[in-house]
Every structure is written in C-alpha cells, then in structure tokens.
Protein backbone atom coordinates (compact mmCIF):
# COMPACT_ATOMS: atom_id res chain seq x y z
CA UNK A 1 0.00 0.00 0.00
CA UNK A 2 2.88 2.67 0.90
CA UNK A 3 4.77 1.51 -2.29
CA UNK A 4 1.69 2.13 -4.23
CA UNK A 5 0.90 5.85 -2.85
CA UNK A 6 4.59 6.69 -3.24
CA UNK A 7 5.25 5.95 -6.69
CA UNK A 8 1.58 7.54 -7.57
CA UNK A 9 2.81 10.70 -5.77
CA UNK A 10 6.08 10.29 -7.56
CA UNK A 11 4.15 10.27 -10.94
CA UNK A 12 2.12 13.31 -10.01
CA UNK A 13 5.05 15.48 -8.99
CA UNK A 14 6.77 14.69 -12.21
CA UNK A 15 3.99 15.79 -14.23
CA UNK A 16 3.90 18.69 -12.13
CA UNK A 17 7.46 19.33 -12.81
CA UNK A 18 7.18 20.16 -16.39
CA UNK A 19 4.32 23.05 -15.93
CA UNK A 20 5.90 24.02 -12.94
CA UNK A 21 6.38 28.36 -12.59
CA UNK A 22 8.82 29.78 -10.16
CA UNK A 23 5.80 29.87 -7.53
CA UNK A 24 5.65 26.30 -7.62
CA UNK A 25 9.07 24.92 -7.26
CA UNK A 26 8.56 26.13 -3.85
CA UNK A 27 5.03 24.05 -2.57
CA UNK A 28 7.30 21.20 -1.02
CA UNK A 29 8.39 21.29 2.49
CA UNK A 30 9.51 24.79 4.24
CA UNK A 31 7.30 26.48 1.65
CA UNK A 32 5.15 29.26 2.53
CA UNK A 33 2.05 28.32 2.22
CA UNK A 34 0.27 31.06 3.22
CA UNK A 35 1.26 33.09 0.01
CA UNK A 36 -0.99 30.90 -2.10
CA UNK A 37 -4.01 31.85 -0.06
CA UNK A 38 -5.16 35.09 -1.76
CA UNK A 39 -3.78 35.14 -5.26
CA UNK A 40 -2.56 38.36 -6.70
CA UNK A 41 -2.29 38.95 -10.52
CA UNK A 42 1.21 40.40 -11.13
CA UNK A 43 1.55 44.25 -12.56
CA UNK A 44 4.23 44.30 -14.58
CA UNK A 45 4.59 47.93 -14.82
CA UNK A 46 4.16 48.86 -10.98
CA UNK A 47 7.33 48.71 -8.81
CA UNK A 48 7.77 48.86 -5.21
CA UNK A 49 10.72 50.30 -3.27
CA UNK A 50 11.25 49.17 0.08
CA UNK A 51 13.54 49.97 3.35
CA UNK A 52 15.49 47.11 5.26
CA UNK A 53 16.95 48.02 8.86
CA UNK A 54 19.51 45.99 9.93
CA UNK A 55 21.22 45.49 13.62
CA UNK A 56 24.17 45.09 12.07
CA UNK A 57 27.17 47.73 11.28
CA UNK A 58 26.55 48.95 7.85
CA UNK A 59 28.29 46.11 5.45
CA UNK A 60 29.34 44.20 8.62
CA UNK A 61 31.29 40.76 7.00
CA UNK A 62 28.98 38.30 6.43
CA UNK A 63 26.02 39.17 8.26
CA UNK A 64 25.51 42.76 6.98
CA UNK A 65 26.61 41.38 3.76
CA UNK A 66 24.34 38.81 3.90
CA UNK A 67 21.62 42.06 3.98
CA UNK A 68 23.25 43.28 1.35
CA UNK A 69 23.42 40.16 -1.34
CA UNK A 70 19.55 39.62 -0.24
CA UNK A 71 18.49 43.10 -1.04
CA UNK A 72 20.26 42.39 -4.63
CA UNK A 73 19.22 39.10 -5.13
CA UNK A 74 15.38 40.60 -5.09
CA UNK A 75 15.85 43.26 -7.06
CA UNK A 76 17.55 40.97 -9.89
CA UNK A 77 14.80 38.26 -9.72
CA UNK A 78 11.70 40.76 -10.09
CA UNK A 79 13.48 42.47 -12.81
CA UNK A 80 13.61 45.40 -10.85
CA UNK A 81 10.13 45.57 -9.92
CA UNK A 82 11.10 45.29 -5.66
CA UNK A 83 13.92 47.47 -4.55
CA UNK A 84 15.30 47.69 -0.99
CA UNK A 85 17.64 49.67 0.30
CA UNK A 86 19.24 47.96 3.45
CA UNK A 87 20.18 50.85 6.25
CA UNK A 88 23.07 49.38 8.83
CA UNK A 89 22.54 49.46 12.13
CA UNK A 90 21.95 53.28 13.51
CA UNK A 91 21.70 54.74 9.74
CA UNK A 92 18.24 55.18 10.10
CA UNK A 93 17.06 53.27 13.32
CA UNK A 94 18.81 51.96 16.40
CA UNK A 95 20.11 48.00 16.24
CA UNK A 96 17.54 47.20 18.65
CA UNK A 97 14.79 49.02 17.18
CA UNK A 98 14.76 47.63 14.14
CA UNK A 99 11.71 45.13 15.72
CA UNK A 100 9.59 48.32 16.31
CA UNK A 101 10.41 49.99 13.09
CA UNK A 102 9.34 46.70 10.97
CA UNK A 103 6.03 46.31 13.27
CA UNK A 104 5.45 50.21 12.46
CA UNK A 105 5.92 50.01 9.11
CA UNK A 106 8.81 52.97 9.42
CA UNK A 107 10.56 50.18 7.67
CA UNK A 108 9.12 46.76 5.55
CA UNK A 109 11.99 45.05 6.51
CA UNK A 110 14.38 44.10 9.23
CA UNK A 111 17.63 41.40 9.63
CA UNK A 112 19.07 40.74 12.87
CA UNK A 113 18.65 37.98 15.42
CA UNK A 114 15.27 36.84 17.39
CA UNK A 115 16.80 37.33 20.71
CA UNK A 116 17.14 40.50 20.58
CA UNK A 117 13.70 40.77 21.22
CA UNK A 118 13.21 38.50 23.71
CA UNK A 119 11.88 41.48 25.92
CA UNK A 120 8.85 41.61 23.33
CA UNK A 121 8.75 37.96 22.00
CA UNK A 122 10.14 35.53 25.01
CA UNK A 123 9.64 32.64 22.82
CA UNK A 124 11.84 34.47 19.94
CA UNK A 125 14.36 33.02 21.47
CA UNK A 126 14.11 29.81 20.76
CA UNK A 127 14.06 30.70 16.74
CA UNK A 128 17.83 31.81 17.61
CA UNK A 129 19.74 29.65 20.16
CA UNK A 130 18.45 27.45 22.40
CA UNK A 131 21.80 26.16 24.47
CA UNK A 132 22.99 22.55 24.23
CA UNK A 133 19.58 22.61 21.45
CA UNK A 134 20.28 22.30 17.48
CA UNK A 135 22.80 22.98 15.35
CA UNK A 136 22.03 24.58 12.22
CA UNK A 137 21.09 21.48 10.39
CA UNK A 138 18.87 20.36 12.57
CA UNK A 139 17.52 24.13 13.13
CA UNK A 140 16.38 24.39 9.22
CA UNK A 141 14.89 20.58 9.40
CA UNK A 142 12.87 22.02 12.56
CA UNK A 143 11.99 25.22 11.00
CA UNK A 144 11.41 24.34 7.56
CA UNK A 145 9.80 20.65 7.94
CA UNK A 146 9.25 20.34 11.48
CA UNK A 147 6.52 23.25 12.22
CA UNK A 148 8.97 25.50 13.43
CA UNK A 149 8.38 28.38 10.74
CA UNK A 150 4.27 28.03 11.78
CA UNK A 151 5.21 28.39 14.94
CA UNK A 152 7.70 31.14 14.94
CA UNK A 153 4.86 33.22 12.90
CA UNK A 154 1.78 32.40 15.48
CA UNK A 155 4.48 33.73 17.97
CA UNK A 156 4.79 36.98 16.16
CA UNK A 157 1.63 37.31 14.90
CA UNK A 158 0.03 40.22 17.20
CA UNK A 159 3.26 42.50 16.24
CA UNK A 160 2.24 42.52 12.60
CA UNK A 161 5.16 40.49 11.35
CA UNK A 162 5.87 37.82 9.00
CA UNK A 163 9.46 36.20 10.58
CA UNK A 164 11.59 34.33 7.50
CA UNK A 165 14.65 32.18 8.56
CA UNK A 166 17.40 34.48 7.28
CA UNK A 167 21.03 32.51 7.69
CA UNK A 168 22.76 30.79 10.82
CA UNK A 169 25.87 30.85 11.83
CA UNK A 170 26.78 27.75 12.79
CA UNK A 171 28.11 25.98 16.12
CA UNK A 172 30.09 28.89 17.63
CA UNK A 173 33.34 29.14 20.01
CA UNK A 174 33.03 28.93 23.60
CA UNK A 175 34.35 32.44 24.10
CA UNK A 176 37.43 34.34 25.19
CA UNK A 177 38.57 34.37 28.55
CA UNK A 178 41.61 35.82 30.51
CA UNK A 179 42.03 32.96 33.03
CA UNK A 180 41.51 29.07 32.58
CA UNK A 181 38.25 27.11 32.93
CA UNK A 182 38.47 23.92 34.60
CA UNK A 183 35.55 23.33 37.15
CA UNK A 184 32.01 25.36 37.75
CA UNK A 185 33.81 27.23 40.49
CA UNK A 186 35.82 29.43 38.15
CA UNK A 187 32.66 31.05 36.81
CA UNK A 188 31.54 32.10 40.01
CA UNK A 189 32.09 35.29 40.47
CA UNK A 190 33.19 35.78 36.03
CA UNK A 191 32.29 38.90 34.37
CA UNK A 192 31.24 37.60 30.81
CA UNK A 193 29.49 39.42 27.96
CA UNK A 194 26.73 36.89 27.25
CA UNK A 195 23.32 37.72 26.18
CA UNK A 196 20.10 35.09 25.23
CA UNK A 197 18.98 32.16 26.76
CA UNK A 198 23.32 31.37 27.41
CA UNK A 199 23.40 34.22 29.43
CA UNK A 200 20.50 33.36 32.09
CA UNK A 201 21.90 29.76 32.32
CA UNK A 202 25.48 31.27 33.14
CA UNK A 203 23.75 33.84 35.67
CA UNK A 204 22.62 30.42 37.51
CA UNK A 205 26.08 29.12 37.15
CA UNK A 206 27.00 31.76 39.07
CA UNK A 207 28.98 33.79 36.97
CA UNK A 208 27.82 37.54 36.17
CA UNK A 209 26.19 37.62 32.58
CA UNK A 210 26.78 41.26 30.73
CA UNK A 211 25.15 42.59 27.71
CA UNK A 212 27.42 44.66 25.90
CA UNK A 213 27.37 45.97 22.57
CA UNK A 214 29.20 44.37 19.87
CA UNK A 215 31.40 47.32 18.95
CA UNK A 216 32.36 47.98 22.92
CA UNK A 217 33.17 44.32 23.96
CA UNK A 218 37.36 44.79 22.73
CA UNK A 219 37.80 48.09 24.92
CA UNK A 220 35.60 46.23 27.32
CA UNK A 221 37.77 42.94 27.39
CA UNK A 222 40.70 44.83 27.08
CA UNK A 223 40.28 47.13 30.28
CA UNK A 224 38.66 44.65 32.65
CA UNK A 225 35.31 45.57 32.32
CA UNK A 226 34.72 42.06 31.76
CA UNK A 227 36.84 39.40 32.61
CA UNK A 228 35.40 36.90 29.32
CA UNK A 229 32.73 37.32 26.33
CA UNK A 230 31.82 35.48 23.10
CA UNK A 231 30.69 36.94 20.00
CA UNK A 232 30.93 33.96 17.10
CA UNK A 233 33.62 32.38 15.91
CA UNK A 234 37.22 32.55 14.88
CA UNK A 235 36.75 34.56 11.27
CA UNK A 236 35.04 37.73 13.31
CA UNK A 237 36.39 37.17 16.59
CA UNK A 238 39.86 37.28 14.76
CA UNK A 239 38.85 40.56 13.06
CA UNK A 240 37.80 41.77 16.44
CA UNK A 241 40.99 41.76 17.91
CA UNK A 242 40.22 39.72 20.63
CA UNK A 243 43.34 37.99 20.89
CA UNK A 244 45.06 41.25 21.46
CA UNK A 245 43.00 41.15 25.26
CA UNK A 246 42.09 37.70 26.27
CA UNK A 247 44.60 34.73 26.66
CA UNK A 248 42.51 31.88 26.08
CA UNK A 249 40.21 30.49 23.31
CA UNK A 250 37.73 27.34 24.54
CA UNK A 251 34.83 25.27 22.72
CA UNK A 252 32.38 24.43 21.98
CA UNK A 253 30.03 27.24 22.27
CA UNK A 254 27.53 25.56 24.43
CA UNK A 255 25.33 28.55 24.57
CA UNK A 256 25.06 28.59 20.63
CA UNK A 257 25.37 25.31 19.03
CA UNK A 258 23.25 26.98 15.68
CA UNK A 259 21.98 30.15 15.89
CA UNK A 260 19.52 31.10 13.50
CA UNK A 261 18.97 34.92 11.63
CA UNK A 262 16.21 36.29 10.79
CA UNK A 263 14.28 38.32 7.93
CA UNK A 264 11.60 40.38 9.48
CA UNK A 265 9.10 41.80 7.31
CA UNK A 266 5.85 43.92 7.64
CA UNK A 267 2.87 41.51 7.34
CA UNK A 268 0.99 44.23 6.11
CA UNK A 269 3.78 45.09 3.27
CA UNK A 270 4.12 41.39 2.43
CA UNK A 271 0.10 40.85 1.94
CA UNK A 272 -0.19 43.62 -0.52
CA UNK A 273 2.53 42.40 -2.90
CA UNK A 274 1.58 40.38 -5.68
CA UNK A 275 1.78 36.58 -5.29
CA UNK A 276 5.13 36.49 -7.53
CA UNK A 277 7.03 38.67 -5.47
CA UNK A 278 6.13 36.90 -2.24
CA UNK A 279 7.74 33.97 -3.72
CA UNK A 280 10.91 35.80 -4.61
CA UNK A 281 11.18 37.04 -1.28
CA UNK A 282 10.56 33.89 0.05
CA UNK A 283 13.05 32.43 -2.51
CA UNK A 284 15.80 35.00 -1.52
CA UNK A 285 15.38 34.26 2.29
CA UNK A 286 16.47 30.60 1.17
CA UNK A 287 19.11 31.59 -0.64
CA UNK A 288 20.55 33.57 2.02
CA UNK A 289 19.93 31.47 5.09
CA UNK A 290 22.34 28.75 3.52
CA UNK A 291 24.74 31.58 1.89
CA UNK A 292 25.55 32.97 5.22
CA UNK A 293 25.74 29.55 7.18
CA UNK A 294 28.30 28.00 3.90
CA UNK A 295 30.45 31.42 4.17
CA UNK A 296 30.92 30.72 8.17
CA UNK A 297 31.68 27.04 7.79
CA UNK A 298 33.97 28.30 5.05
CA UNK A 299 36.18 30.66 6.65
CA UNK A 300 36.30 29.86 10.34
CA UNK A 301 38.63 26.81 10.17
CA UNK A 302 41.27 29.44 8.24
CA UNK A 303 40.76 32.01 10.81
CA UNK A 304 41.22 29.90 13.64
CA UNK A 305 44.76 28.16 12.55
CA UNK A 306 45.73 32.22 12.12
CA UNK A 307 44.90 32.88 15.62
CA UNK A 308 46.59 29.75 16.84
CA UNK A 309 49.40 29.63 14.93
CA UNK A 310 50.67 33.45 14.00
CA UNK A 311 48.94 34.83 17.62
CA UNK A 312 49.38 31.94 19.73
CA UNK A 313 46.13 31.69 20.93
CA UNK A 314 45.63 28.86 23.57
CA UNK A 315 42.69 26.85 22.61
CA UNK A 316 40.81 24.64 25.46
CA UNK A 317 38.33 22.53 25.46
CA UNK A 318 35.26 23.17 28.17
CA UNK A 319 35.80 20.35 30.61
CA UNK A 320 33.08 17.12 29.99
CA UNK A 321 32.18 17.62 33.90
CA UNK A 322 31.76 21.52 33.06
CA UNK A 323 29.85 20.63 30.29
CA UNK A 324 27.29 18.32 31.76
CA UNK A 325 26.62 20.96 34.75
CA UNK A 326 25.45 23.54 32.10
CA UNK A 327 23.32 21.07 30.52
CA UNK A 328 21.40 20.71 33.63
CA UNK A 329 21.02 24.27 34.40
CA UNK A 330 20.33 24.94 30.99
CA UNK A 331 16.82 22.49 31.29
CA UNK A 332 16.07 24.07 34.46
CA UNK A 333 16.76 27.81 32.86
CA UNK A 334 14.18 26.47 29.79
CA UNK A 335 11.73 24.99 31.98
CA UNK A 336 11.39 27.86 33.93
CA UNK A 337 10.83 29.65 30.81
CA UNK A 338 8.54 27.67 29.34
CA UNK A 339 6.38 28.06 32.18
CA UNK A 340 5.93 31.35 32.90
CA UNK A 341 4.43 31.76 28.93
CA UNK A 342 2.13 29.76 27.27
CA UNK A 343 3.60 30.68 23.71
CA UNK A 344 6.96 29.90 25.26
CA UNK A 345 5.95 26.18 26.34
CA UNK A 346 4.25 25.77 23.30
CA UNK A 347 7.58 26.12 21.41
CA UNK A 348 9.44 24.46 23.67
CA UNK A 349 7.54 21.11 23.39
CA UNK A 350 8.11 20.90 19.97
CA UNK A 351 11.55 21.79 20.16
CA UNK A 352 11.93 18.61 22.45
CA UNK A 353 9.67 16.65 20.02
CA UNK A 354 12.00 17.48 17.50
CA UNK A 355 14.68 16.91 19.35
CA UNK A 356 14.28 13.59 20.32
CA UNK A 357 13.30 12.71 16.85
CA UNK A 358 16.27 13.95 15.04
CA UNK A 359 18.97 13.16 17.72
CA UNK A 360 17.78 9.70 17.13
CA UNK A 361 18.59 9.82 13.88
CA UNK A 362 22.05 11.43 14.30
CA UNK A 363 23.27 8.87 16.42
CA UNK A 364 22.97 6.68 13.05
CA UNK A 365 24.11 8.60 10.63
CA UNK A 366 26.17 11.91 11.77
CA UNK A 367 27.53 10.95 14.82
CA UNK A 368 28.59 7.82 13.86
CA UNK A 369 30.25 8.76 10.68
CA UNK A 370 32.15 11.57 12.32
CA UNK A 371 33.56 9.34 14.45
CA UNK A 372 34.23 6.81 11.93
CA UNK A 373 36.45 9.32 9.30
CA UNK A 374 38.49 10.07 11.42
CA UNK A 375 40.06 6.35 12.06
C-alpha cells in the first residue's frame, strides 16, 4: 500500500514538474504556504521600493553582507520591480529598534537575530539559540519541515510580522577568557558578555552575565570591564581583535550550538505584494539562510589556525564535567521559561519533540560517521 501511494505521488510530482512556474518549485516542504491563499495577478509595470533596517554595522562581513546580497538578489529576480535599500545598524534606526520599526511600518523590513527581542517575544528566542539545542542542520529541518516556521509566525503574529529564517551561523566558540576554565567554580564570580537564553543559564552558574554591545566588547575585554565574552567564531572574533586582550580560546560554544537569523518583514507590506514577489522574497530568504551559514563554515577553520598559529592563541576545550553541569542548568533555565508563557511552552515542546526525533537519527548517521572518518 505505501509503495503504491509513493510511486503515484512520484508520478504526479513529475507531471507537475514540467508546468511548474517559479511559484511552484517552492510548494514542497519549508514552503510558505500562506502566500498561495489570496492570489494576486502580477503588474508588470508597478514597482515597489522598500527599506530594510539591519542590527548590524553597515556592510558588517557576512552578516551585513548577507543584507546586502539579499536586497540584490530581489531586485535581480523581479526584474527590478522590488527594490530595498538595506540601512546598517543606527543609519536610520537603532540596532535594537529595528523590531519596532518593521512592526510600524517605518521600515518593511528588518535582519538581525530573534533574541534581541526577547523582551517583546520571550519565545523568539528559541528561533535563535536554544543552548545545548540544534545545530544549524537540525535548526532548518525544525523550521522548515518540522513546524517551526508556523510556529515562529503564530508567535509573532500580534506584532504585525511575518518572521523568515534568514542565515545561521553555525556551532560557535566557547568564548574568550583571561584565566583558565576547569571546574564550575571558576565562573563564580566571572564577568562575561553573554546575552540570550546562554546568558541566564550562566547567571545560575554563578557567573555575572553582561550585555554589551558588539562594537564595545574589545575596549571592554581589554580594560577589565569584563573578565570573558563570546561573539561567534574565529573569522570575526579574529577581526575583532580579541586575541590582542584575552589569553585563552575554549569550545564548543555551548550557549550557541546553531543560531539562527532572521528576515523580518511587515505583514501588512508582504500581503499587498503580488503573489510572484512573495515567492521571490521567500526564494531569496532561502538563498541567504544557507549563503551565510556556507560562508561561516567556510572561513572559520582558516581564521582559527591564524589565531593559533601566527597569535598563539591557547585553545581549550570546556571540561566534559563543566559541560554536563550547564546542561542541567540549561533544562532548568528552559523549563522555567517555558512556564511562565504559554507561547513559550508551546515552542518548547516541539523543540523537544524534535529533538528527540532527530537526535535519534544522528546517532545513526552523523555521529557515527564523524567518528568513523576520522580512524
């Protein structure tokens, strides 16, 4: 009976195939769906010009960039018919405005990072880095073909806002600090820039979690300020400078195994393009969550032997015992969470769902094979 329905469903999609437009190339898994509701009939000759705020530094590598390419990338599939101009962050709104300017409509668009809202949107958080949670491949299965995306749009549904998984940068580092880390007991008492879900879980630790901003944390590190921070990974922390302040180097980043980007846009924008240019955007917001992830994976590994080898960076590992301590306070930090907000335990359940589901798979197939390669 399965073999049946899946070779009559293979027959229908490749009849499909042949007559298939742009708009349909995307009705599969992780599509939006919701675009096909209320069909618009394209106008050829109207245009639309559109503002993106970014939290970002204007052109900032990579993620700035990434604004940048995705801005382009529109404007080249409609033929010119959507243009955006991206604005970094503080050309035209503050970083951590840009939330507010998208939900206003000051702006249509926004890129940045969900928990940076996680004042407005607790749940948000769990669209950007949930610790010891997913890495990025298992983020996009969740979001894309796991309900995530439906999800992550119910959650921001009152502010006006249609959320798009916008890029991810991968597991990041551990973080810089100025003193070894062998046991619990030498965060007690640590100064570290660390902000999201990470943060709270190293505020139970004991340690003293500090939100700075990404342009302050060198002069911060550097002075005493703080005595550790993260930021990403070796190809921005070594543009940073962070070497220059902070003796040691340690993974893996715990707190950040896969954070995800996002594309904000105004719900009420989006809804009053045609149908085509929905489907570009959406098609662009693909294309740019893997760019961004591919360039990270791509350049970190180079960064890192620079650090190590021409600034003698000492790398450590997190200790296993260190490691499993976190992981506990990390479940409390996300039960707590989860029930203090309906939306928030909502998510959460089918992050675990997911989890479970996908780790069980891993064991088979990733984990195993890393291990095995390297024999």
């Amino acid at each position: 009976m399965l073999r049946r329905e899946f070779i009559k469903k293979i027959g229908i999609g490749t009849a499909a195939i042949g007559g298939a437009s742009a708009m349909g190339v995307l009705s599969g898994c992780g599509s939006d769906n919701s675009v096909k509701s209320e069909e618009k009939q394209a106008d050829f000759s109207k245009s639309y010009t559109w503002k993106m705020a970014t939290t970002w530094p204007p052109h900032f590598p990579i993620l700035g960039e990434g604004a940048d390419n995705f801005a382009q990338w529109v404007e080249e599939m409609s033929s010119g018919r959507l243009k955006i101009k991206v604005y970094g962050g503080g050309e035209l709104v503050p970083p951590l405005q840009v939330f507010d300017a998208v939900n206003q409509g000051t702006v249509q668009m926004g890129h940045g990072t969900p928990s940076y809202w996680a004042g407005k949107v607790p749940a948000s958080q769990f669209f950007a880095s949930v610790p010891f949670g997913f890495n990025a491949q298992s983020f996009n299965s969740w979001i894309y073909c796991g309900g995530g995306i439906e999800l992550w749009r119910e959650a921001y549904a009152d502010f006006n806002l249609k959320p798009f998984a916008g890029g991810n940068t991968g597991v990041q580092m551990g973080g810089w600090f100025n003193k070894e880390v062998k046991s619990i007991k030498d965060l007690k008492g640590l100064k570290m820039r660390m902000p999201g879900l990470g943060g709270k879980v190293l505020a139970k630790a004991g340690a003293n979690a500090i939100l700075v901003a990404g342009g302050e944390i060198y002069t911060a590190l550097d002075r005493g300020v703080i005595d550790a921070t993260e930021w990403i990974g070796p190809y921005h922390d070594l543009m940073m400078g962070f070497y220059k302040a902070a003796k040691y180097y340690y993974y893996p980043g715990w707190h950040e195994p896969g954070p995800g980007l996002e594309i904000l846009v105004n719900k009420e924008a989006f809804d009053s393009l045609p149908q085509d240019l929905q489907f570009i955007i959406e098609a662009a917001t693909f294309k740019s969550n893997m760019q961004i992830l591919s360039e990270f994976e791509a350049k970190n590994n180079e960064a890192l032997q620079i650090l190590i080898k021409k600034h003698k960076v000492k790398l450590r590992r997190f200790p296993d015992t260190l490691l499993k301590k976190l992981k506990g306070i990390s479940r409390e930090v996300l039960e707590e969470l989860a029930a203090k907000d309906p939306v928030c335990r909502k998510v959460y359940d089918s992050f675990l769902d997911f989890q479970k589901n996908i780790y069980s798979w891993n064991r088979l197939t990733e984990e195993i094979y890393q291990t095995f390669k390297y024999l």
